[in-house]
Protein backbone atom coordinates (compact mmCIF):
# COMPACT_ATOMS: atom_id res chain seq x y z
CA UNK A 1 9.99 9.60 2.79
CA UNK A 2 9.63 7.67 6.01
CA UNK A 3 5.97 5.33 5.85
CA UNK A 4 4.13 6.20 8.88
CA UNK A 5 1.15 4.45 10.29
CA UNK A 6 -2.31 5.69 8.49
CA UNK A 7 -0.29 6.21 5.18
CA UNK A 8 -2.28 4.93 2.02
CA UNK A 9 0.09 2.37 -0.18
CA UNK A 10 -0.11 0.88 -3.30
CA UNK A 11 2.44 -2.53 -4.56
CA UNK A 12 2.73 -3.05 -8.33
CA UNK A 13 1.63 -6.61 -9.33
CA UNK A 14 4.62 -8.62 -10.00
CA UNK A 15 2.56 -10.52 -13.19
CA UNK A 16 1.37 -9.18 -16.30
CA UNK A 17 -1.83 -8.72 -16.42
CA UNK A 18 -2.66 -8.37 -12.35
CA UNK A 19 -3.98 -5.09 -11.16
CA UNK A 20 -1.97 -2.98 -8.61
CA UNK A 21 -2.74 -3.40 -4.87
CA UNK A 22 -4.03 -0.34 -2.16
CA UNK A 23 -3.95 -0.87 1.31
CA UNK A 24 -3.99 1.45 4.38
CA UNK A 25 -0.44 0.79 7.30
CA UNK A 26 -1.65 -0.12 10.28
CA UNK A 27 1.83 -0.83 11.98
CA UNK A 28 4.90 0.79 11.16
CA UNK A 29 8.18 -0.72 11.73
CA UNK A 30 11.30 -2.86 10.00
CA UNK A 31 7.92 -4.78 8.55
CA UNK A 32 5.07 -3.00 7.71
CA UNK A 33 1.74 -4.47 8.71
CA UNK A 34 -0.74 -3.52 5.86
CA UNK A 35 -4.57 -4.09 5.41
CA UNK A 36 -5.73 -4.13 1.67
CA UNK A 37 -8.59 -2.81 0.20
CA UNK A 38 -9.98 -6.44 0.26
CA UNK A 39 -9.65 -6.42 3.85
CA UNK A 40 -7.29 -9.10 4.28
CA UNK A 41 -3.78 -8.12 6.08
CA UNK A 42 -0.09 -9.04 5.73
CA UNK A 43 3.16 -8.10 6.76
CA UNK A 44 4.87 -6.47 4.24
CA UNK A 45 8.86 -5.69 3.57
CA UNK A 46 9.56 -3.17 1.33
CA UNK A 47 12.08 -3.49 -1.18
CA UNK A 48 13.28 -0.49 -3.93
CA UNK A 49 10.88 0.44 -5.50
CA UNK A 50 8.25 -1.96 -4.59
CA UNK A 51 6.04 -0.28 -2.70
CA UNK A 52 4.68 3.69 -2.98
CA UNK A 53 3.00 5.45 -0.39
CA UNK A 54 0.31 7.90 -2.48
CA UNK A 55 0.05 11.23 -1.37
CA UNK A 56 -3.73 12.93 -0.35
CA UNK A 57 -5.02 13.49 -3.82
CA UNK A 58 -4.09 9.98 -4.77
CA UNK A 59 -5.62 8.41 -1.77
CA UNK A 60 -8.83 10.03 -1.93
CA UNK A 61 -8.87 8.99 -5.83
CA UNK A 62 -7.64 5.04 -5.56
CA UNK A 63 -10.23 4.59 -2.22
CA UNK A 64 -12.93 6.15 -4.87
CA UNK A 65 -12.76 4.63 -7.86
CA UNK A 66 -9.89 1.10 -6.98
């Protein structure tokens, strides 16, 4: 699955004990330009299995409940 612009993401924490991250792509390309939930932004490159774009019904839920 290609990651498109407007796609909803979510990054595993890489420590124990830190939640996941959502964010929203705001600029697709070899980097990925990503604003989190928090509303800060980063440029972002994807590694396996790093990084999982959610699909509608996970969207919806993650920007409901975080």
């Amino acid at each position: 699955m290609s990651i498109r612009t407007g796609d909803r993401v979510v990054v595993e924490s890489e420590k124990v004990g830190q939640p996941e991250r959502y964010g929203t792509v705001i600029e697709a390309g070899a980097m990925l330009r990503i604003r989190w939930d928090d509303g800060s932004e980063s440029l972002f490159s994807p590694s396996a299995g790093s990084l999982r774009v959610l699909d509608r019904s996970e969207s919806t839920r993650d920007a409901t409940t975080g």
